[in-house]
Protein backbone atom coordinates (compact mmCIF):
# COMPACT_ATOMS: atom_id res chain seq x y z
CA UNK A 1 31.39 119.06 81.90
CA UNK A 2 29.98 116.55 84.62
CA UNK A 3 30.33 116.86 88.42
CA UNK A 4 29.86 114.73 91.07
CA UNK A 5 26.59 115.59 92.91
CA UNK A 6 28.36 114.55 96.38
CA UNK A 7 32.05 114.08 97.59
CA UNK A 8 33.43 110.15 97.60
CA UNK A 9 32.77 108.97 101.34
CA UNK A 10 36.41 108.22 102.63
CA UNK A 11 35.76 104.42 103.02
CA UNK A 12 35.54 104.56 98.94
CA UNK A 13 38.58 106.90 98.55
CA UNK A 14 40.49 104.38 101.07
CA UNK A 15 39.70 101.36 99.25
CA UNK A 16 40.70 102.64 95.85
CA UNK A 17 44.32 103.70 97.75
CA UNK A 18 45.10 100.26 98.86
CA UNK A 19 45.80 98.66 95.92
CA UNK A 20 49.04 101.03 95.29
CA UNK A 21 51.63 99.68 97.53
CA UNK A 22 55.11 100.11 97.53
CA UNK A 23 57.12 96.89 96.25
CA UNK A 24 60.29 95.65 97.73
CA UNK A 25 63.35 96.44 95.48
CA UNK A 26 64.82 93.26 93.15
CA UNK A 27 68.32 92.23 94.32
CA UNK A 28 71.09 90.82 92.80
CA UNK A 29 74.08 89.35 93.48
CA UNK A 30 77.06 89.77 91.64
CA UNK A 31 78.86 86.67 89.73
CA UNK A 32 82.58 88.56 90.89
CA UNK A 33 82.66 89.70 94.07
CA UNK A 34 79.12 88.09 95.49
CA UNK A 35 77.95 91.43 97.22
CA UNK A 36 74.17 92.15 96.31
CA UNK A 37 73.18 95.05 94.66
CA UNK A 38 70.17 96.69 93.38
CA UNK A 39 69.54 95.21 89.81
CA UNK A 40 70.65 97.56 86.96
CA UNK A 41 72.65 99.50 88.62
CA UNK A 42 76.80 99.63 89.29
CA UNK A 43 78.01 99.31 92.44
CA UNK A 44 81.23 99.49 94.17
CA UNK A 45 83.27 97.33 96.01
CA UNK A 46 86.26 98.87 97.73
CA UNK A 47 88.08 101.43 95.10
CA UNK A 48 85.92 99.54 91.96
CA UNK A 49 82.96 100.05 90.60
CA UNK A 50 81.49 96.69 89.02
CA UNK A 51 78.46 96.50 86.33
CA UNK A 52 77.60 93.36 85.30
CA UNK A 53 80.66 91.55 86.75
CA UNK A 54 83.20 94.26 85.16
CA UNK A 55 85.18 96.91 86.24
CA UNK A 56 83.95 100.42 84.85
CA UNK A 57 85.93 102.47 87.02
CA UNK A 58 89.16 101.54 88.83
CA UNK A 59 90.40 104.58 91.43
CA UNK A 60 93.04 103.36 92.58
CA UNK A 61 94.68 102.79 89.14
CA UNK A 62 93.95 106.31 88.10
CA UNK A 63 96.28 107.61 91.33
């Protein structure tokens, strides 16, 4: 199995890290009640909690 003879110098090991940045989260906003929300992912607004424009959970019907 190969080895390297000498260590990366950290100029080399810095340049291959700066390619891999973090990427700002896509943002929606929803059709119903216009708040934005992370894409793919329910949200709530007051005692609902909306995907894709509809109501998945409803608290305060359930009390």
């Amino acid at each position: 199995m190969p080895n390297p003879k000498r260590r990366f110098s950290k100029t080399r090991t810095a340049s291959r890290r700066s390619t891999y940045k973090a990427s700002a989260p896509t943002v929606s906003t929803d059709s119903v009640t216009g708040q934005t929300h992370l894409r793919h992912r329910a949200h709530w607004d007051g005692d609902k909690l909306f995907y894709m424009g509809r109501v998945v959970v409803d608290k305060s019907a359930s009390e």
